[in-house]
N, C-alpha and C. Protein backbone atom coordinates (compact mmCIF):
# COMPACT_ATOMS: atom_id res chain seq x y z
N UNK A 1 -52.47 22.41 -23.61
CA UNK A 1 -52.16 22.82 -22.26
C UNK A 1 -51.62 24.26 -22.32
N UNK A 2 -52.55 24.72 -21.64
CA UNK A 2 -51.37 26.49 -21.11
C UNK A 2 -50.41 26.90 -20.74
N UNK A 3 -49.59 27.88 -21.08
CA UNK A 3 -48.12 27.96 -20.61
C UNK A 3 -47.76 27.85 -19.28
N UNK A 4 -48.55 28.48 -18.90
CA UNK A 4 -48.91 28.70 -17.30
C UNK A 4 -49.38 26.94 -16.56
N UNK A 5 -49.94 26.51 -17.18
CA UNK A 5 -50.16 24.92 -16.73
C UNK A 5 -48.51 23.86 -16.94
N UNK A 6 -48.22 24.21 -18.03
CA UNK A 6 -47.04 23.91 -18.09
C UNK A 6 -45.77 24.29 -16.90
N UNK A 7 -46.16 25.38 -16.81
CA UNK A 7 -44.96 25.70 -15.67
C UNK A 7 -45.28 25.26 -14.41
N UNK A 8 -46.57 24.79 -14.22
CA UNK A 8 -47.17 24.34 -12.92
C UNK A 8 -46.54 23.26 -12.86
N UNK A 9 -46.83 22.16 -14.30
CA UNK A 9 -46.50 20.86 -14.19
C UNK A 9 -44.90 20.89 -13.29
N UNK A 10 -44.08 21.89 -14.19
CA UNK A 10 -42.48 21.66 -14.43
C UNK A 10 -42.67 21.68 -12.99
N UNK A 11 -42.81 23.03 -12.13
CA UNK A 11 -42.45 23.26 -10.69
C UNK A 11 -43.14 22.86 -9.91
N UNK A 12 -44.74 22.95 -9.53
CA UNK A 12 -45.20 22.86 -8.32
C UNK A 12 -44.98 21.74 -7.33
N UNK A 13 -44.74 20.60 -7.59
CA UNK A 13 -44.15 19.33 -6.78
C UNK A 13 -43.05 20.05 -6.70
N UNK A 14 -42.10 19.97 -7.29
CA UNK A 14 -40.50 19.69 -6.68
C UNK A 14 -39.90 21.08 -6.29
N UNK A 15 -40.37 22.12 -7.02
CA UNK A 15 -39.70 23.30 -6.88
C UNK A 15 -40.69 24.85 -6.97
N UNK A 16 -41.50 24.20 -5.62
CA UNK A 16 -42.79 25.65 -5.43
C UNK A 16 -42.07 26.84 -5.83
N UNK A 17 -41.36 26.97 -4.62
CA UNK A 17 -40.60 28.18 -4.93
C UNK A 17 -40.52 28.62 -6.10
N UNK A 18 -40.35 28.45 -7.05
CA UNK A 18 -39.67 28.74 -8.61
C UNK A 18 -41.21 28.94 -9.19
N UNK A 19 -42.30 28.15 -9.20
CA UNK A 19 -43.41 28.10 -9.42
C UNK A 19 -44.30 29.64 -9.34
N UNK A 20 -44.26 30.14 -7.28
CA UNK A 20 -44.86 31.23 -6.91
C UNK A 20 -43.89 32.21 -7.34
N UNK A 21 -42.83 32.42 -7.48
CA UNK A 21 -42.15 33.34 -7.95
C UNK A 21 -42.39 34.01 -9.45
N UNK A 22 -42.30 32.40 -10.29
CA UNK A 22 -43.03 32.60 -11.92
C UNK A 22 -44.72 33.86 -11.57
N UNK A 23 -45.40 33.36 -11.14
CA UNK A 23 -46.42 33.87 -10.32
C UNK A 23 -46.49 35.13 -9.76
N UNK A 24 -45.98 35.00 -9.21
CA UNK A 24 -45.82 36.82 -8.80
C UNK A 24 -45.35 37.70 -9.86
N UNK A 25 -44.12 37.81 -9.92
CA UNK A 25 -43.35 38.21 -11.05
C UNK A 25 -44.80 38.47 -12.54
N UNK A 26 -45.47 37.72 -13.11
CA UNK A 26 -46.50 37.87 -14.26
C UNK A 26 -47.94 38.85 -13.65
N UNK A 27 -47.86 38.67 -12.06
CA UNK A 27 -48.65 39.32 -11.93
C UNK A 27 -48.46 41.03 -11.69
N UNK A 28 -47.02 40.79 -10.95
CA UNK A 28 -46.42 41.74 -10.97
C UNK A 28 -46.19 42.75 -12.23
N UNK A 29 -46.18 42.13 -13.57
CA UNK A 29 -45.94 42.75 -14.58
C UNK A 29 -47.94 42.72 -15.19
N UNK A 30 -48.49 42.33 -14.69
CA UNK A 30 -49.96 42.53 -15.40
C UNK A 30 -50.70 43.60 -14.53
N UNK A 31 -49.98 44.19 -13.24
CA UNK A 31 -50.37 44.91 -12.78
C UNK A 31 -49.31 46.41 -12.39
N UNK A 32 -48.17 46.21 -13.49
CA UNK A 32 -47.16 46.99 -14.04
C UNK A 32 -46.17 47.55 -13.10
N UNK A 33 -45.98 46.61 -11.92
CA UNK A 33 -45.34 46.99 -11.25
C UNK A 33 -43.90 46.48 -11.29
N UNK A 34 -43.57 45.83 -12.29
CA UNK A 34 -42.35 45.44 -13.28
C UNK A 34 -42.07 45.81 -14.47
N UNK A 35 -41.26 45.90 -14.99
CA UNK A 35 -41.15 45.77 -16.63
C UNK A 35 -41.05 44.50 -17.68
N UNK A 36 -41.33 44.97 -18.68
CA UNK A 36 -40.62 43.38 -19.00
C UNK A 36 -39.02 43.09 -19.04
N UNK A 37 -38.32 43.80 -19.57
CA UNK A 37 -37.49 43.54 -18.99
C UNK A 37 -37.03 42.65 -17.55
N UNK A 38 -37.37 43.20 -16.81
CA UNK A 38 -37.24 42.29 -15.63
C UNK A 38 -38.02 41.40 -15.84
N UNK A 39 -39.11 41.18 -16.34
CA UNK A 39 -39.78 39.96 -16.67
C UNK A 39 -39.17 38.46 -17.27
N UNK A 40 -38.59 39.23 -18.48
CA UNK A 40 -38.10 38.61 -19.28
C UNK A 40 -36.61 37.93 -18.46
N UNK A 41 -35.62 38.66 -17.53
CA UNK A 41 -34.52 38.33 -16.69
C UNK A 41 -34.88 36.73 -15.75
N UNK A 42 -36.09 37.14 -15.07
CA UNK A 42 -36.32 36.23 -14.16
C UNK A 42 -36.86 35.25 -15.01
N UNK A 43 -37.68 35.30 -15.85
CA UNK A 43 -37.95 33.79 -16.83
C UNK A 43 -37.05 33.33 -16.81
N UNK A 44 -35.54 33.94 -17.38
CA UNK A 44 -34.61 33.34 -18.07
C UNK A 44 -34.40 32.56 -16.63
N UNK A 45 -33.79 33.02 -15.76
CA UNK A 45 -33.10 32.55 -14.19
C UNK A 45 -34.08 31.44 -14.10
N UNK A 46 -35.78 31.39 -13.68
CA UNK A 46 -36.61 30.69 -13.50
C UNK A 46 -36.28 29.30 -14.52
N UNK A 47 -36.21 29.43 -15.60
CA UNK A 47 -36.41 28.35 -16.76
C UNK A 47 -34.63 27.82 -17.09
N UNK A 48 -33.96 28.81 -16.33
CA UNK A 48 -32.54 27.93 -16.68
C UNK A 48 -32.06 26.17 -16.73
N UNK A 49 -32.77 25.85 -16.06
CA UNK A 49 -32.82 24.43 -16.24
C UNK A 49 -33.88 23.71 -17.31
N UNK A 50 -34.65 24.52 -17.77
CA UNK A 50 -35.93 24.20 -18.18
C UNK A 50 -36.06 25.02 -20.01
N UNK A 51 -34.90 24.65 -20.85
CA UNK A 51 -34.72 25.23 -21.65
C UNK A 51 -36.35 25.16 -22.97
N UNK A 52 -37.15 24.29 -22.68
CA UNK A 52 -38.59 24.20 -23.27
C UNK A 52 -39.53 25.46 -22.93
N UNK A 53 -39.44 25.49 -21.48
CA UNK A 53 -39.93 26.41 -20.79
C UNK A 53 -39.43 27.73 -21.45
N UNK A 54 -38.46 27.84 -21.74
CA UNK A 54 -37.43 29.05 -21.71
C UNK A 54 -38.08 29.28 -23.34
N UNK A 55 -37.98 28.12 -24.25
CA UNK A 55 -38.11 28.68 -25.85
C UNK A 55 -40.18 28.94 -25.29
N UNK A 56 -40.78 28.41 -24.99
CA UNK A 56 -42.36 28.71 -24.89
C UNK A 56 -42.54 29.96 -24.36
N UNK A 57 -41.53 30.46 -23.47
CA UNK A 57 -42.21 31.89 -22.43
C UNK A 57 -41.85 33.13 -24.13
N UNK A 58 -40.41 32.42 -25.00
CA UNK A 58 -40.47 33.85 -25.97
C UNK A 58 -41.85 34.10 -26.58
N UNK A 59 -42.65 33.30 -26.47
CA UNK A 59 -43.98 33.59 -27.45
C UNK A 59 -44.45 34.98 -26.87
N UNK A 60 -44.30 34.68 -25.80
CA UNK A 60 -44.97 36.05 -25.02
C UNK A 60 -43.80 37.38 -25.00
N UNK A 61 -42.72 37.78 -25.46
CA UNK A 61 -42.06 38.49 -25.17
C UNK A 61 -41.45 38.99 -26.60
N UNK A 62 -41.61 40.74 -26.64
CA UNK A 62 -41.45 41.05 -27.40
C UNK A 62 -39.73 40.91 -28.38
N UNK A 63 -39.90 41.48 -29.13
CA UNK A 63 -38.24 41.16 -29.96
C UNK A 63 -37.88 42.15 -29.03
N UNK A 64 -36.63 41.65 -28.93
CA UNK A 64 -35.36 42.03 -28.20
C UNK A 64 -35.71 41.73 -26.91
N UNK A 65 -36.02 40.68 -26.86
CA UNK A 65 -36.33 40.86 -24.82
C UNK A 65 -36.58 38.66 -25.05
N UNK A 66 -36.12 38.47 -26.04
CA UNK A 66 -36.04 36.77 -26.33
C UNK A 66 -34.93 36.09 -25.40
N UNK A 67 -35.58 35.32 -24.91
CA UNK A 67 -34.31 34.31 -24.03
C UNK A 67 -33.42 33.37 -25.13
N UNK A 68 -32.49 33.51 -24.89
CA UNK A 68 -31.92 32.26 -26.09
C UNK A 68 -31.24 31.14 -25.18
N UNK A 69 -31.58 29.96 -26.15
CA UNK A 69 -31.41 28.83 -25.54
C UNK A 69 -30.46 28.18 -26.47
N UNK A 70 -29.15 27.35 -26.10
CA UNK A 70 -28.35 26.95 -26.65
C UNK A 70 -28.79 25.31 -26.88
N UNK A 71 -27.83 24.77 -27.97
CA UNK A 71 -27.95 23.62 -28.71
C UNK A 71 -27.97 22.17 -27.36
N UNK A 72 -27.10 23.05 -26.70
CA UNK A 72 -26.71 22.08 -25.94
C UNK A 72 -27.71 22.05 -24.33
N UNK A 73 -28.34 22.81 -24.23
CA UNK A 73 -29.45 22.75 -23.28
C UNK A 73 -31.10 22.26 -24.39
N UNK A 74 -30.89 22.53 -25.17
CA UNK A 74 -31.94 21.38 -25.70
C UNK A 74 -31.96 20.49 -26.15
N UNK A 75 -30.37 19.84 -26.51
CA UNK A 75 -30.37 18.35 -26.60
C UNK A 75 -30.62 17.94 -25.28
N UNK A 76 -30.15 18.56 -23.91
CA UNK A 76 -30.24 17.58 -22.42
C UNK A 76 -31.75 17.51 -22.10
N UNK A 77 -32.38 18.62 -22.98
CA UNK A 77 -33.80 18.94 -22.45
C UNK A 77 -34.39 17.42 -23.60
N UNK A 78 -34.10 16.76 -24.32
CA UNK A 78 -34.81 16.24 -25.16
C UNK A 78 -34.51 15.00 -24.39
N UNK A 79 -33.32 14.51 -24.06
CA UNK A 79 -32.63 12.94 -23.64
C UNK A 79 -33.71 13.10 -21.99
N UNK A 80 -33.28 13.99 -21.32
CA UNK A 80 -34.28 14.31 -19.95
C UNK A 80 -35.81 13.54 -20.61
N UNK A 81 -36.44 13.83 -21.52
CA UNK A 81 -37.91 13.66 -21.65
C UNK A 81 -37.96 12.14 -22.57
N UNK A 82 -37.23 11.86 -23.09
CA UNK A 82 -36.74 10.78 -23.54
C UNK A 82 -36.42 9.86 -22.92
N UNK A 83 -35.77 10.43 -21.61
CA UNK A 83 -35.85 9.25 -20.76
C UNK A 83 -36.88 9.51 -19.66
N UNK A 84 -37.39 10.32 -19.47
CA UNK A 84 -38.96 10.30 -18.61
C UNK A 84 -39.46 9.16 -19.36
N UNK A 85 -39.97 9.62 -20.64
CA UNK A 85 -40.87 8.74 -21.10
C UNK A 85 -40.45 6.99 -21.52
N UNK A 86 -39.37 6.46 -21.23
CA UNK A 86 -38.76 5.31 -20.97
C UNK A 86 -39.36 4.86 -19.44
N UNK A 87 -39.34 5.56 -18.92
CA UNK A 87 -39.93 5.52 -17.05
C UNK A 87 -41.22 5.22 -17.18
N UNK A 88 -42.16 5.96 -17.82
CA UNK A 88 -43.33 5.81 -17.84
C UNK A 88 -43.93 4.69 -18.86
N UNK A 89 -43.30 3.74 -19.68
CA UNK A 89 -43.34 2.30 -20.08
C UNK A 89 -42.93 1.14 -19.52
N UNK A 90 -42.35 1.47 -18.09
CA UNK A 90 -41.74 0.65 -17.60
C UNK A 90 -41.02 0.04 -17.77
N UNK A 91 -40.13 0.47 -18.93
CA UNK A 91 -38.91 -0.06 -19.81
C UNK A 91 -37.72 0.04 -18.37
């Protein structure tokens, strides 16, 4: 799956907003009317809840412009999908 499919999954139901913004913002920077820098700012804001999201977008972003994600937003990010996938066994 694509990064970009991925972020669809995360937002487009529950949180468009966050979704078209991701969206603009990449296009905004593919048509250089951003920097990365600011690129890299609004990922972080965008994916703050979404610390998976947050370690996948560094692939794309050069050194020094890396989001860092703490221990403790990817243990909640792991128990979160851990217990999705308890939901989806009908456990």
């Amino acid at each position: 799956m694509s990064f970009v499919q991925m972020v669809k999954e995360a937002f487009k139901e529950r949180h468009p907003d966050k979704y078209h913004l991701f969206l603009r913002v990449m296009d905004d920077f593919r048509n250089q009317r951003v920097g990365i820098a600011e690129v890299a700012s609004t990922a972080k804001a965008l994916f703050q809840d979404s610390p998976d999201l947050a370690l996948g977008f560094n692939v794309f972003l050069p050194k020094g412009h890396r989001i860092q994600v703490g221990l403790d937003e990817l243990a909640a990010c792991f128990i979160r999908d851990m217990n999705l996938d308890d939901d989806d066994d009908g456990h």
